[in-house]
PDBML (XML) file of the C-alpha atoms, coordinates in Angstrom:
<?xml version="1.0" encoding="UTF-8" ?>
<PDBx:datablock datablockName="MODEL"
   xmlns:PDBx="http://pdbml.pdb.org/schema/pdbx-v50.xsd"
   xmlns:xsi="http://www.w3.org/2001/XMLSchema-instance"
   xsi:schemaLocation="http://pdbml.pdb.org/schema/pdbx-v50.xsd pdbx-v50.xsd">
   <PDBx:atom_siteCategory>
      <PDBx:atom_site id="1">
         <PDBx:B_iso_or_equiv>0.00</PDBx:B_iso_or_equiv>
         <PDBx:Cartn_x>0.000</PDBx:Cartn_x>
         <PDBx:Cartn_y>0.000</PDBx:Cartn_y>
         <PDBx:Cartn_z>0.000</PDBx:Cartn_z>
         <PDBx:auth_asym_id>A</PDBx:auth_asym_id>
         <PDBx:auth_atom_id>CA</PDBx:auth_atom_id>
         <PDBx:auth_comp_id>UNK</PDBx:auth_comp_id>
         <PDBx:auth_seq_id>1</PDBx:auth_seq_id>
         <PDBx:group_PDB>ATOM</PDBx:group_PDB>
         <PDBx:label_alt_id xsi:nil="true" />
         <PDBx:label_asym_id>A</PDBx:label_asym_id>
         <PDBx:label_atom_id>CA</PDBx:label_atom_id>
         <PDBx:label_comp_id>UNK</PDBx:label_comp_id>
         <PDBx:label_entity_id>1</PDBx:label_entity_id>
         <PDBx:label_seq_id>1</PDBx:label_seq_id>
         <PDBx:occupancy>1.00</PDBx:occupancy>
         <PDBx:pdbx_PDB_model_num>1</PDBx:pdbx_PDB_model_num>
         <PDBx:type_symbol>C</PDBx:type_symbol>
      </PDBx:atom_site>
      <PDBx:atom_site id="2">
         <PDBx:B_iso_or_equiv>0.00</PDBx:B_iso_or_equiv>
         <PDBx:Cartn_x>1.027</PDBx:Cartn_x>
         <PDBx:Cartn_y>3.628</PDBx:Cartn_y>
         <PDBx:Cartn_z>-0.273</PDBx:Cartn_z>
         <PDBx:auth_asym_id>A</PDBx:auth_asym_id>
         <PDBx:auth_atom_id>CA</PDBx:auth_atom_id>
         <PDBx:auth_comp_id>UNK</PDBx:auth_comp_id>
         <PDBx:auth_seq_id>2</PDBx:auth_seq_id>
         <PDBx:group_PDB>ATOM</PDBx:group_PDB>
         <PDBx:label_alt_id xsi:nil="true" />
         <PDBx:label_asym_id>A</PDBx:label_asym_id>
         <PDBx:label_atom_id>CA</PDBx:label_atom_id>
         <PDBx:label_comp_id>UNK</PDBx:label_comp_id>
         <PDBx:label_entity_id>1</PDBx:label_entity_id>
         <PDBx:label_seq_id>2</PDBx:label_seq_id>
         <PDBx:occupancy>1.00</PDBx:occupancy>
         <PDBx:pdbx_PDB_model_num>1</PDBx:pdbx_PDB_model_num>
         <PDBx:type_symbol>C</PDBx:type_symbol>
      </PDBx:atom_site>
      <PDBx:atom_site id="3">
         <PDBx:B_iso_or_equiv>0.00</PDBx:B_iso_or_equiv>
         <PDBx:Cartn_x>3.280</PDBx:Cartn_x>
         <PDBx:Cartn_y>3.059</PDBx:Cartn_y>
         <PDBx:Cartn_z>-2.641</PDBx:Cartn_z>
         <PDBx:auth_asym_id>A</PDBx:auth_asym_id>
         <PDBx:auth_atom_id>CA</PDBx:auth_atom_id>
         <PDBx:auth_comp_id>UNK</PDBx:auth_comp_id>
         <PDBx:auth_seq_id>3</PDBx:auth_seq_id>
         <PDBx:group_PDB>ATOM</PDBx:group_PDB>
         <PDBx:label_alt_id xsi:nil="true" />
         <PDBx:label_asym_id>A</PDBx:label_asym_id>
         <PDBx:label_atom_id>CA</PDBx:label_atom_id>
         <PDBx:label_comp_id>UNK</PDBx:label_comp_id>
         <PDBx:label_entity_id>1</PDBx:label_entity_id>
         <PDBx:label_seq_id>3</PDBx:label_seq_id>
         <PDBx:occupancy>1.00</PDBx:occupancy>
         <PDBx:pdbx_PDB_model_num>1</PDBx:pdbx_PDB_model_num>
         <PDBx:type_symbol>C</PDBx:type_symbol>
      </PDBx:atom_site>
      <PDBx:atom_site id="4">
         <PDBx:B_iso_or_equiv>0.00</PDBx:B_iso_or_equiv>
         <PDBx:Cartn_x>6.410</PDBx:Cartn_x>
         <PDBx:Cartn_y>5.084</PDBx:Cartn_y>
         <PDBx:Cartn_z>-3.616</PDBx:Cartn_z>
         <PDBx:auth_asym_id>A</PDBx:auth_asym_id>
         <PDBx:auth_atom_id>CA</PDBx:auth_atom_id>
         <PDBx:auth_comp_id>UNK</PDBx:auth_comp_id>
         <PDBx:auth_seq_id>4</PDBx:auth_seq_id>
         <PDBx:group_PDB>ATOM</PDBx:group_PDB>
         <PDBx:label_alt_id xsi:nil="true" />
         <PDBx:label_asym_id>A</PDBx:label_asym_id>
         <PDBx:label_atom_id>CA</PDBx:label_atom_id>
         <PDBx:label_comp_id>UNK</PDBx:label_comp_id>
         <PDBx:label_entity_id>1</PDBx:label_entity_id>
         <PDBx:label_seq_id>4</PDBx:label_seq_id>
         <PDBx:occupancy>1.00</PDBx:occupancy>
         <PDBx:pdbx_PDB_model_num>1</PDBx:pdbx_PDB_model_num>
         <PDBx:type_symbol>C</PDBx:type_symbol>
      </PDBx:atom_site>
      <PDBx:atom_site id="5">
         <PDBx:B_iso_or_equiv>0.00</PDBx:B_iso_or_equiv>
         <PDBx:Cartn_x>8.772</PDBx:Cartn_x>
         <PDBx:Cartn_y>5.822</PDBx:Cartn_y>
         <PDBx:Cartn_z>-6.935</PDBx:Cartn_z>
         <PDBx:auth_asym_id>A</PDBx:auth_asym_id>
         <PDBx:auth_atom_id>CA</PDBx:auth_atom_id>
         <PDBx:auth_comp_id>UNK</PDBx:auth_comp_id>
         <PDBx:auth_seq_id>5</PDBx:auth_seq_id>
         <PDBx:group_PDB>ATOM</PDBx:group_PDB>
         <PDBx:label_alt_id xsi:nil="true" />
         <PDBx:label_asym_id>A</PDBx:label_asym_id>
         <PDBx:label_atom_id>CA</PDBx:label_atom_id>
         <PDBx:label_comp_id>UNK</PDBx:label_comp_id>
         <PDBx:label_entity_id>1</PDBx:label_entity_id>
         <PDBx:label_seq_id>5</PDBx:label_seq_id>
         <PDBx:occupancy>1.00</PDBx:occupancy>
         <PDBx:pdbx_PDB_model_num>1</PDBx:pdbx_PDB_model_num>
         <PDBx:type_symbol>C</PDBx:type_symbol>
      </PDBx:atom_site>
      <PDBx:atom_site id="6">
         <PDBx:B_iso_or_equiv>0.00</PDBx:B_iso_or_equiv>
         <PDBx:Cartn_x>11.439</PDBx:Cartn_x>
         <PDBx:Cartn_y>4.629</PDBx:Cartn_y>
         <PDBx:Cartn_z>-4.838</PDBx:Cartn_z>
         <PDBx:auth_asym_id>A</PDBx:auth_asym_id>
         <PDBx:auth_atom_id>CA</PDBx:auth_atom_id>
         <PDBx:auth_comp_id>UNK</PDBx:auth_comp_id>
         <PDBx:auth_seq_id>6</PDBx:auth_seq_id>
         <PDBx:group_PDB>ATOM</PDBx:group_PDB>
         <PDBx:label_alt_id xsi:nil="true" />
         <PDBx:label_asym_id>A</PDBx:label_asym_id>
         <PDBx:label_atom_id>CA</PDBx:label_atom_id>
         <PDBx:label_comp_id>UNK</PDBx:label_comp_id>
         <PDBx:label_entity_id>1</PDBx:label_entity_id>
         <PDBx:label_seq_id>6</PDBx:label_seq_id>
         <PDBx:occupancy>1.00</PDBx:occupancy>
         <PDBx:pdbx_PDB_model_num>1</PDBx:pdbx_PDB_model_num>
         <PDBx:type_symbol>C</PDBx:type_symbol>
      </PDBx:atom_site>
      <PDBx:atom_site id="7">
         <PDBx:B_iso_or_equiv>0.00</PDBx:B_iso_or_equiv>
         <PDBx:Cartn_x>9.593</PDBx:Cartn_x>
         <PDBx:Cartn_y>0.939</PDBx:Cartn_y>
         <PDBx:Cartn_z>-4.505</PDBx:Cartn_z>
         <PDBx:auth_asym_id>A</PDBx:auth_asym_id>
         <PDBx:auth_atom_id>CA</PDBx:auth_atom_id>
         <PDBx:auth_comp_id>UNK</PDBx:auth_comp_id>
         <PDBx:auth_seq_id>7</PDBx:auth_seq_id>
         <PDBx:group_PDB>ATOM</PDBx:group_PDB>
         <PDBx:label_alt_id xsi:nil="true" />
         <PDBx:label_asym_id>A</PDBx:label_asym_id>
         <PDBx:label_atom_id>CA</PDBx:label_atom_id>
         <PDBx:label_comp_id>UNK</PDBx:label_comp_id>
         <PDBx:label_entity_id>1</PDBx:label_entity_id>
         <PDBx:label_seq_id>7</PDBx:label_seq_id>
         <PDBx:occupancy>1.00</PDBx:occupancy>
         <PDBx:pdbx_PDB_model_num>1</PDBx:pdbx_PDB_model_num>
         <PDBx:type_symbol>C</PDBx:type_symbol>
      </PDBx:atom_site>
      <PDBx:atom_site id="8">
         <PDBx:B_iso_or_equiv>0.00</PDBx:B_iso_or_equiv>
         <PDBx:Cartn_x>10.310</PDBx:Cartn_x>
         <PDBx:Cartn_y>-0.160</PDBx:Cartn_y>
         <PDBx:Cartn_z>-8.150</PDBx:Cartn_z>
         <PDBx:auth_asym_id>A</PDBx:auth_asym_id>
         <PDBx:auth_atom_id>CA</PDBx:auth_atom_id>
         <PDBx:auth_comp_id>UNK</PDBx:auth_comp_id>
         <PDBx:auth_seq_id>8</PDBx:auth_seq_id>
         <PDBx:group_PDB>ATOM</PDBx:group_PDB>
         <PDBx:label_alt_id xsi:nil="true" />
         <PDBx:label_asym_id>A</PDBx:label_asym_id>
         <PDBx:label_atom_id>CA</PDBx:label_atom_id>
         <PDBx:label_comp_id>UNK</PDBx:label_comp_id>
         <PDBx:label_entity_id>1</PDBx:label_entity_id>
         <PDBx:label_seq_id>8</PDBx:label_seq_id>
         <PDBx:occupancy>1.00</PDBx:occupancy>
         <PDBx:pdbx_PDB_model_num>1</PDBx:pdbx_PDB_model_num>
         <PDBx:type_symbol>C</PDBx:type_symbol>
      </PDBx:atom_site>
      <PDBx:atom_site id="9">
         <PDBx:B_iso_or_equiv>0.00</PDBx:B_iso_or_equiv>
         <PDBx:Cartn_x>12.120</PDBx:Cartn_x>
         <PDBx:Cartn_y>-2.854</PDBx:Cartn_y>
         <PDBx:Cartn_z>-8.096</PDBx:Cartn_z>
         <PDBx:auth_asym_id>A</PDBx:auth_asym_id>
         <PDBx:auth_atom_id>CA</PDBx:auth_atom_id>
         <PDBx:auth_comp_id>UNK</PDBx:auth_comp_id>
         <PDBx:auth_seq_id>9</PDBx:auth_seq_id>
         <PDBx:group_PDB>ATOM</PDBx:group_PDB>
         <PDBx:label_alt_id xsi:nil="true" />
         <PDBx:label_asym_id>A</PDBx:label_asym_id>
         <PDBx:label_atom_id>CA</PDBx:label_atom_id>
         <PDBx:label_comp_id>UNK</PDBx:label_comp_id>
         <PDBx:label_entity_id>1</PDBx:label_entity_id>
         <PDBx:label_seq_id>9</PDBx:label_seq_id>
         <PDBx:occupancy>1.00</PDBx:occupancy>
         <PDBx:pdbx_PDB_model_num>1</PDBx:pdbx_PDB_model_num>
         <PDBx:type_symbol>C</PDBx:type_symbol>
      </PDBx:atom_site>
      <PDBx:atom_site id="10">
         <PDBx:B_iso_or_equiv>0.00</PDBx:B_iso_or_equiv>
         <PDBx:Cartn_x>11.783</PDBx:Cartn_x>
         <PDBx:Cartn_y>-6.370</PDBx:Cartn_y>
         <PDBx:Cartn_z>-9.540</PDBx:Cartn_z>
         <PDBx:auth_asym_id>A</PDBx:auth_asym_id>
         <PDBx:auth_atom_id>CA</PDBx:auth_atom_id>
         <PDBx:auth_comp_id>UNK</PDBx:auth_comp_id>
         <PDBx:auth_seq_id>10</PDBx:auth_seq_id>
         <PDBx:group_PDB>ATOM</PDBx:group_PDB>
         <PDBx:label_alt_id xsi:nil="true" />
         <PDBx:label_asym_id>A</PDBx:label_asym_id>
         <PDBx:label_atom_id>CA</PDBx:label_atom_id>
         <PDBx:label_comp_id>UNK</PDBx:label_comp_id>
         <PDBx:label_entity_id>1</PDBx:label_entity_id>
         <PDBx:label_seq_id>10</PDBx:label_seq_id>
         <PDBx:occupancy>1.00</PDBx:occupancy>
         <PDBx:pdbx_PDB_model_num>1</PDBx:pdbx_PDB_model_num>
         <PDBx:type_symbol>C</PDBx:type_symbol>
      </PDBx:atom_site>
      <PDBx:atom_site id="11">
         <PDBx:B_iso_or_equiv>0.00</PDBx:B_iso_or_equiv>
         <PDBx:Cartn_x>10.482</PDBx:Cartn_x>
         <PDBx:Cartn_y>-7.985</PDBx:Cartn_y>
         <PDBx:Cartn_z>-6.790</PDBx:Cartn_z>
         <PDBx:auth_asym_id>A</PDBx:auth_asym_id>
         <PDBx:auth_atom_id>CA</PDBx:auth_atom_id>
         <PDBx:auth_comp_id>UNK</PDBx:auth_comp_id>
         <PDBx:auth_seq_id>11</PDBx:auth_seq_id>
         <PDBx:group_PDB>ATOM</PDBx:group_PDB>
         <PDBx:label_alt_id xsi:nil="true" />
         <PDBx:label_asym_id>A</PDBx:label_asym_id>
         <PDBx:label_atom_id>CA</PDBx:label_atom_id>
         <PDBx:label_comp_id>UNK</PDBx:label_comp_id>
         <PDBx:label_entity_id>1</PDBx:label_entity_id>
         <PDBx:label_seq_id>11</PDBx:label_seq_id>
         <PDBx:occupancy>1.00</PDBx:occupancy>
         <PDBx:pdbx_PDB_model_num>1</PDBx:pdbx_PDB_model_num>
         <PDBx:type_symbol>C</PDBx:type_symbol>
      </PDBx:atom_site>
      <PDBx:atom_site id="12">
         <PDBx:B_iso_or_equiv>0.00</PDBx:B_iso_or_equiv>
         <PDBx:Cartn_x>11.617</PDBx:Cartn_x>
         <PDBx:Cartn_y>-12.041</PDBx:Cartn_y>
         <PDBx:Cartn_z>-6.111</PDBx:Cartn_z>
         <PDBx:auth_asym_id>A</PDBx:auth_asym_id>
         <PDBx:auth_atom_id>CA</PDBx:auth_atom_id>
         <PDBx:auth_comp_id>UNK</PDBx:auth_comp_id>
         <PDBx:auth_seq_id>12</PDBx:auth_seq_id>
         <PDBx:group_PDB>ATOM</PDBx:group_PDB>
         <PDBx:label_alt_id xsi:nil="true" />
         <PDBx:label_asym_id>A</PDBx:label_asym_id>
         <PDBx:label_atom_id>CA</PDBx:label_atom_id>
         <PDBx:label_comp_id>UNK</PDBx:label_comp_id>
         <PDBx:label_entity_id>1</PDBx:label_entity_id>
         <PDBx:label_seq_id>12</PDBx:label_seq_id>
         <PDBx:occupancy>1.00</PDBx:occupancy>
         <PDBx:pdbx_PDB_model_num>1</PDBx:pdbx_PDB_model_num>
         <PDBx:type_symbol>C</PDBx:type_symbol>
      </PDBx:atom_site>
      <PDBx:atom_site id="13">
         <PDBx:B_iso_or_equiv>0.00</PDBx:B_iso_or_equiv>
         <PDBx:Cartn_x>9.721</PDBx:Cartn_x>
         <PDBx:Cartn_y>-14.118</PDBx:Cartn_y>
         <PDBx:Cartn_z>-3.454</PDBx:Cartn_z>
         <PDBx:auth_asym_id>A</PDBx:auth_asym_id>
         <PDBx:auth_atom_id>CA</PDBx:auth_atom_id>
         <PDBx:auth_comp_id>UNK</PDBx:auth_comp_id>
         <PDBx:auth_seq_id>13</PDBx:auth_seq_id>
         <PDBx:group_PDB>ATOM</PDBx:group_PDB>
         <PDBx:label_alt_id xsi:nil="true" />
         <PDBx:label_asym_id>A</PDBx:label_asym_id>
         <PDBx:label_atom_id>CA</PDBx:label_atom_id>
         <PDBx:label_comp_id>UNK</PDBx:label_comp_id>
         <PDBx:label_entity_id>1</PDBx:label_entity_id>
         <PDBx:label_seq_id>13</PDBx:label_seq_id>
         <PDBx:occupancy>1.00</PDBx:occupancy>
         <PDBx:pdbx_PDB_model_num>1</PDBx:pdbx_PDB_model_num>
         <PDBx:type_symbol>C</PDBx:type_symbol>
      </PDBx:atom_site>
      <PDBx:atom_site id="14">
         <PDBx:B_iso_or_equiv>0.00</PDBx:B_iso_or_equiv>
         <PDBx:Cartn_x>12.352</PDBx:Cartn_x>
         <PDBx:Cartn_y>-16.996</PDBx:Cartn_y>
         <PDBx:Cartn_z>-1.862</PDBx:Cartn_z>
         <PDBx:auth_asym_id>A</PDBx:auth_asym_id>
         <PDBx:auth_atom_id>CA</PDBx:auth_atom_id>
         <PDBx:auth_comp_id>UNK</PDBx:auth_comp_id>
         <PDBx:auth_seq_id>14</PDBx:auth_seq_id>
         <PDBx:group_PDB>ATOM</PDBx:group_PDB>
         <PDBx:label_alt_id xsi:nil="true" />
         <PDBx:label_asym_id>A</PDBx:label_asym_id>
         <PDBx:label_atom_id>CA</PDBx:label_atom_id>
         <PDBx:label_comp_id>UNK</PDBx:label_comp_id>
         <PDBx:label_entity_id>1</PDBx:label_entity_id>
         <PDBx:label_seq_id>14</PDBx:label_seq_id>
         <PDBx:occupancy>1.00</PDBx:occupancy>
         <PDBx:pdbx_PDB_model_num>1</PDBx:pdbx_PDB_model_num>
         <PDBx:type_symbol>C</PDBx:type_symbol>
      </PDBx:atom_site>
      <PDBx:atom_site id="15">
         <PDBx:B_iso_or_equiv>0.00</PDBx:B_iso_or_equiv>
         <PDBx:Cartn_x>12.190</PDBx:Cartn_x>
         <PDBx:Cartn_y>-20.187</PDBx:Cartn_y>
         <PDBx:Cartn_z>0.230</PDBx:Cartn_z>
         <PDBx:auth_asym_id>A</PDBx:auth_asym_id>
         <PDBx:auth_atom_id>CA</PDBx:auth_atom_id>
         <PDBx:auth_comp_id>UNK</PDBx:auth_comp_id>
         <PDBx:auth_seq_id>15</PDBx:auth_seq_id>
         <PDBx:group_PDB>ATOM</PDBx:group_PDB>
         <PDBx:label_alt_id xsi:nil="true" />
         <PDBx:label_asym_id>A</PDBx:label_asym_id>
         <PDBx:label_atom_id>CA</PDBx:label_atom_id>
         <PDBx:label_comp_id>UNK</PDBx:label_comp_id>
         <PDBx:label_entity_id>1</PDBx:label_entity_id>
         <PDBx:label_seq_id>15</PDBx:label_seq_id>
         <PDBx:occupancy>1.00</PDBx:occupancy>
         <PDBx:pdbx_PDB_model_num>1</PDBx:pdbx_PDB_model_num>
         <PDBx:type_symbol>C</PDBx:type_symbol>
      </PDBx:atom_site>
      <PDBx:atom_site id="16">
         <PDBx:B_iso_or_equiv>0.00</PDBx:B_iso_or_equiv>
         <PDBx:Cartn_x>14.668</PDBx:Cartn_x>
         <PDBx:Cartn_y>-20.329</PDBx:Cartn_y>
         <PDBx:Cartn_z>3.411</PDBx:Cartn_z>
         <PDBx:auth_asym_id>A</PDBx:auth_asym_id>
         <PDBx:auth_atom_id>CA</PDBx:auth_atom_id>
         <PDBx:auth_comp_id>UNK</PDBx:auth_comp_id>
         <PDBx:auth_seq_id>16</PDBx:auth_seq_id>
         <PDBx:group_PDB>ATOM</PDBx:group_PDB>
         <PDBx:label_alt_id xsi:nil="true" />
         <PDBx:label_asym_id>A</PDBx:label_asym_id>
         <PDBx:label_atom_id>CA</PDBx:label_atom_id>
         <PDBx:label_comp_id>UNK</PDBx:label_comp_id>
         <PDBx:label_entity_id>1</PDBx:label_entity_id>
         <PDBx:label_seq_id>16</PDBx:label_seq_id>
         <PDBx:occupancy>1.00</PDBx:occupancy>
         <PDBx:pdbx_PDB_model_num>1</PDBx:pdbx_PDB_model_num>
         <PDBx:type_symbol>C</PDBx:type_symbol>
      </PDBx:atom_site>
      <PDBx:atom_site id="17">
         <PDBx:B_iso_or_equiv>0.00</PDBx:B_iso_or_equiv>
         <PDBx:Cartn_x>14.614</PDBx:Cartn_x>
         <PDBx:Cartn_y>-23.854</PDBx:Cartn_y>
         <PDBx:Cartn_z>4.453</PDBx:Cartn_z>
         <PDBx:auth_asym_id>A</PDBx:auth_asym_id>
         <PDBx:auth_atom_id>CA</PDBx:auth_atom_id>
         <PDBx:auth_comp_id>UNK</PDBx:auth_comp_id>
         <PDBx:auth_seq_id>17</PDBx:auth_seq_id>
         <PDBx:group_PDB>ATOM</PDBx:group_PDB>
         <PDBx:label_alt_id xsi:nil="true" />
         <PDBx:label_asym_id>A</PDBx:label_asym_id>
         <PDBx:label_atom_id>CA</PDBx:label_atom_id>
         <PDBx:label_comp_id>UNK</PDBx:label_comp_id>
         <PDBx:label_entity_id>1</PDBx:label_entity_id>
         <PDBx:label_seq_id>17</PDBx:label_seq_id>
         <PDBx:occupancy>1.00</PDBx:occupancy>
         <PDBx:pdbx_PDB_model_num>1</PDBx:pdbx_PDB_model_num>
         <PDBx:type_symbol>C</PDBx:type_symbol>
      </PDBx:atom_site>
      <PDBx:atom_site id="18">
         <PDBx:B_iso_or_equiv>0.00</PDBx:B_iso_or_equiv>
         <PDBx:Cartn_x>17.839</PDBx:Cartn_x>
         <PDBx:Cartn_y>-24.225</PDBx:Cartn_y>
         <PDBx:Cartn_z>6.303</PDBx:Cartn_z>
         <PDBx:auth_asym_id>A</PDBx:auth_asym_id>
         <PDBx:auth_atom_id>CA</PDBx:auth_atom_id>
         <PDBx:auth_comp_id>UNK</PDBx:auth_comp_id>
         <PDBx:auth_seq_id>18</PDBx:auth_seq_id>
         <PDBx:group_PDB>ATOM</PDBx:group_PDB>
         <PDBx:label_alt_id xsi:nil="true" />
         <PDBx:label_asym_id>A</PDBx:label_asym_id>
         <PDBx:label_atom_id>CA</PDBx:label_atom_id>
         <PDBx:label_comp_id>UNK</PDBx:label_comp_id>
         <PDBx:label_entity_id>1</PDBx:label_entity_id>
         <PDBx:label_seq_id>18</PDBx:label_seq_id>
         <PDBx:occupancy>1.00</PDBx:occupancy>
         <PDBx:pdbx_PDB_model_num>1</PDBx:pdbx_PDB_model_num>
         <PDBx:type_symbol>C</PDBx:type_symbol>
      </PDBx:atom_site>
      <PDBx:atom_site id="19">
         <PDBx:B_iso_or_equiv>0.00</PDBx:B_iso_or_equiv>
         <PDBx:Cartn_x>19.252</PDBx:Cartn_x>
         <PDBx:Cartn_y>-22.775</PDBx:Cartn_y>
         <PDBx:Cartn_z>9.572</PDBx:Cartn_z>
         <PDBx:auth_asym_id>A</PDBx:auth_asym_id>
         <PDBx:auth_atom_id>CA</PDBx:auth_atom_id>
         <PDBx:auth_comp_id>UNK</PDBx:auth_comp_id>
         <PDBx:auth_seq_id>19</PDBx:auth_seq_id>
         <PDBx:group_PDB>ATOM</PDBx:group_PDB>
         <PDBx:label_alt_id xsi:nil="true" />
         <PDBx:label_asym_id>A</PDBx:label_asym_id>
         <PDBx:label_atom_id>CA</PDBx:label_atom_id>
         <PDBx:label_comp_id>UNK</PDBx:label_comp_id>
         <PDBx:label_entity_id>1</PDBx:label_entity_id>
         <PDBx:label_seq_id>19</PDBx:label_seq_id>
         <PDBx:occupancy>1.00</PDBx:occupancy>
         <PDBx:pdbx_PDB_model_num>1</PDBx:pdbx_PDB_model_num>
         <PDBx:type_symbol>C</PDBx:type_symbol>
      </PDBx:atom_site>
      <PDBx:atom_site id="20">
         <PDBx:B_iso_or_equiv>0.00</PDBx:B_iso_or_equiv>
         <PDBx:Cartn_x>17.362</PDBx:Cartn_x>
         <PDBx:Cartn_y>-20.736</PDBx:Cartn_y>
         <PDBx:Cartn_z>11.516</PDBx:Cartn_z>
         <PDBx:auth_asym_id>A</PDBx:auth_asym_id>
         <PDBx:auth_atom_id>CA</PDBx:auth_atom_id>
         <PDBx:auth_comp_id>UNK</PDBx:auth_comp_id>
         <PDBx:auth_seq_id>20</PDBx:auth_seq_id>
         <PDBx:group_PDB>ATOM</PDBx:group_PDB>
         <PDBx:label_alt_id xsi:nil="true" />
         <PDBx:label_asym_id>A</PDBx:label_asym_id>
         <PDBx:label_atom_id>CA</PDBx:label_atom_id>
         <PDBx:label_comp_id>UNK</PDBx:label_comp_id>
         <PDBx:label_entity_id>1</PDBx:label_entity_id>
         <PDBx:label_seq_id>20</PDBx:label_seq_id>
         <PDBx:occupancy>1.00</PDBx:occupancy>
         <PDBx:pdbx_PDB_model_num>1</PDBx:pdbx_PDB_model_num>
         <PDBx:type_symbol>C</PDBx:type_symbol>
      </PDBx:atom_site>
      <PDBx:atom_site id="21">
         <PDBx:B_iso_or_equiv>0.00</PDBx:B_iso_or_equiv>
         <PDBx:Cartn_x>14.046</PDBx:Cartn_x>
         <PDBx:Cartn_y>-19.730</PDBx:Cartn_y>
         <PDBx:Cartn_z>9.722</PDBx:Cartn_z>
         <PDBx:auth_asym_id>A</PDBx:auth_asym_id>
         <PDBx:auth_atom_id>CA</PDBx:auth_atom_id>
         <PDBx:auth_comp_id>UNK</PDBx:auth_comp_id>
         <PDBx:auth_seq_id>21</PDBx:auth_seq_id>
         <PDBx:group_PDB>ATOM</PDBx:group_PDB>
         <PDBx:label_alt_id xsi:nil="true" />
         <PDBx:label_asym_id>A</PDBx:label_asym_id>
         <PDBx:label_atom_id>CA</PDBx:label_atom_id>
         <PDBx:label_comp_id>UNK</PDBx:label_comp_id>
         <PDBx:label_entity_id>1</PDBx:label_entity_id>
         <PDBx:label_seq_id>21</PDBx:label_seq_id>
         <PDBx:occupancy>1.00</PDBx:occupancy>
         <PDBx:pdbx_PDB_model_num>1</PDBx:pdbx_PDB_model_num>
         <PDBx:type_symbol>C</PDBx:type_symbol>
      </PDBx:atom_site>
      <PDBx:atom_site id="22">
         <PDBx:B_iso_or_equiv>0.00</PDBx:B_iso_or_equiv>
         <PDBx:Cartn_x>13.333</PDBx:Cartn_x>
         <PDBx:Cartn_y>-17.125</PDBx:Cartn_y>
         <PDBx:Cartn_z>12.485</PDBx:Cartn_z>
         <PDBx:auth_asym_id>A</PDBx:auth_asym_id>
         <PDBx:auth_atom_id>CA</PDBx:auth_atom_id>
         <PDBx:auth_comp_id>UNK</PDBx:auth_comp_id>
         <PDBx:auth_seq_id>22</PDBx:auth_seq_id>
         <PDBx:group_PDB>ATOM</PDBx:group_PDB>
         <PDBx:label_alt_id xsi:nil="true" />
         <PDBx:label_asym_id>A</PDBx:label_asym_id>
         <PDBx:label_atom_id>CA</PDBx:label_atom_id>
         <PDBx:label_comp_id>UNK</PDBx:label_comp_id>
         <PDBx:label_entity_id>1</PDBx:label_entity_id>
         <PDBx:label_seq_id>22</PDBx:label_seq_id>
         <PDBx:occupancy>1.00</PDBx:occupancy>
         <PDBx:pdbx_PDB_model_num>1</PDBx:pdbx_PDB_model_num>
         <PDBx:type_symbol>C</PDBx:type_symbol>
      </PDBx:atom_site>
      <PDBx:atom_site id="23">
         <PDBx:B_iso_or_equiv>0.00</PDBx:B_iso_or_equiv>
         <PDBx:Cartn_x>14.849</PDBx:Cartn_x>
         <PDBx:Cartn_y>-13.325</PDBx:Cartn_y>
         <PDBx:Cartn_z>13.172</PDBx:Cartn_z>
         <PDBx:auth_asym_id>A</PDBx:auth_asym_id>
         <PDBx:auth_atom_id>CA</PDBx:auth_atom_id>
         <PDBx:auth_comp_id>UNK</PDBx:auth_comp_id>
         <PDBx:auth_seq_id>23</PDBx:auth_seq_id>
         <PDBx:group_PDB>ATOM</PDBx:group_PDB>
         <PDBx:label_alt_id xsi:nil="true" />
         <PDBx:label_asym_id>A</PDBx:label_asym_id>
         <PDBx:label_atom_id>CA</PDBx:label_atom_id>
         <PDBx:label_comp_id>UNK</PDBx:label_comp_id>
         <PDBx:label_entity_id>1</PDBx:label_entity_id>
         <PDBx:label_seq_id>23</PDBx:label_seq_id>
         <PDBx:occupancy>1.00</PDBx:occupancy>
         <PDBx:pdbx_PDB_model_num>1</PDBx:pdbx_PDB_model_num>
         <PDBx:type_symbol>C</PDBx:type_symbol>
      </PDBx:atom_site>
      <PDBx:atom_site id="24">
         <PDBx:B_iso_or_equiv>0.00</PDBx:B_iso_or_equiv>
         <PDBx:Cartn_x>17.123</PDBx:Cartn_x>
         <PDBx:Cartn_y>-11.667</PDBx:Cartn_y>
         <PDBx:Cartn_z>11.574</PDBx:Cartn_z>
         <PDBx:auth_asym_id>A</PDBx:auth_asym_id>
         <PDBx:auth_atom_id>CA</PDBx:auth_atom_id>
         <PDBx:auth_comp_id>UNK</PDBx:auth_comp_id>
         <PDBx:auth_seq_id>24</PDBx:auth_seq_id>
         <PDBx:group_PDB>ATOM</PDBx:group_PDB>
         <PDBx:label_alt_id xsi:nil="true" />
         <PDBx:label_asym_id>A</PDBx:label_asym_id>
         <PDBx:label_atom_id>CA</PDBx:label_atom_id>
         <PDBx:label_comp_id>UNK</PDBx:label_comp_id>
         <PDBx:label_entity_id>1</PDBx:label_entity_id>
         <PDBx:label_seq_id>24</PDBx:label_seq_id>
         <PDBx:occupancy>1.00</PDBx:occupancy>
         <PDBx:pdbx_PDB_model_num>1</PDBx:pdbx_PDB_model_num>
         <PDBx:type_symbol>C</PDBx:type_symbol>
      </PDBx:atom_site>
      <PDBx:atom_site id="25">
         <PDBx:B_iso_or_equiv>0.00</PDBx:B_iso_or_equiv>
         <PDBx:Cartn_x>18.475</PDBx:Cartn_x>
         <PDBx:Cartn_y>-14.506</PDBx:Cartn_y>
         <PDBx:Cartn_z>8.931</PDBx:Cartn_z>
         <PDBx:auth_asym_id>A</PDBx:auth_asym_id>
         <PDBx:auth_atom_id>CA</PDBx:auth_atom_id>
         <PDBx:auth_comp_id>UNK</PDBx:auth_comp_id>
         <PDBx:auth_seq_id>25</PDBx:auth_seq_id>
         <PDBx:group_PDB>ATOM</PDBx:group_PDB>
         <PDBx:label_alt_id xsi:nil="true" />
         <PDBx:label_asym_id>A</PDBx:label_asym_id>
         <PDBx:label_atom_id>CA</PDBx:label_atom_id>
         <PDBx:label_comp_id>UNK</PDBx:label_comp_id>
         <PDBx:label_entity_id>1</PDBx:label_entity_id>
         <PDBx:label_seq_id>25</PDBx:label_seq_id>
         <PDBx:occupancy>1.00</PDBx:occupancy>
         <PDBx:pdbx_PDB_model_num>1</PDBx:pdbx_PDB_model_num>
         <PDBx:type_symbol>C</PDBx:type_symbol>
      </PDBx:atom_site>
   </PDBx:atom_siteCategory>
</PDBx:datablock>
């Protein structure tokens, strides 16, 4: 929402599977 210029970007969505899937990994 509220979108900016400054948001254009391509945007990628990703899968974290290993490690610690919680905080600031």
């Amino acid at each position: 929402n509220s979108l900016k210029p400054e948001d254009t970007a391509v945007y990628y969505c990703a899968v974290k599977s290993q490690g610690l899937v919680t905080g600031n990994s």
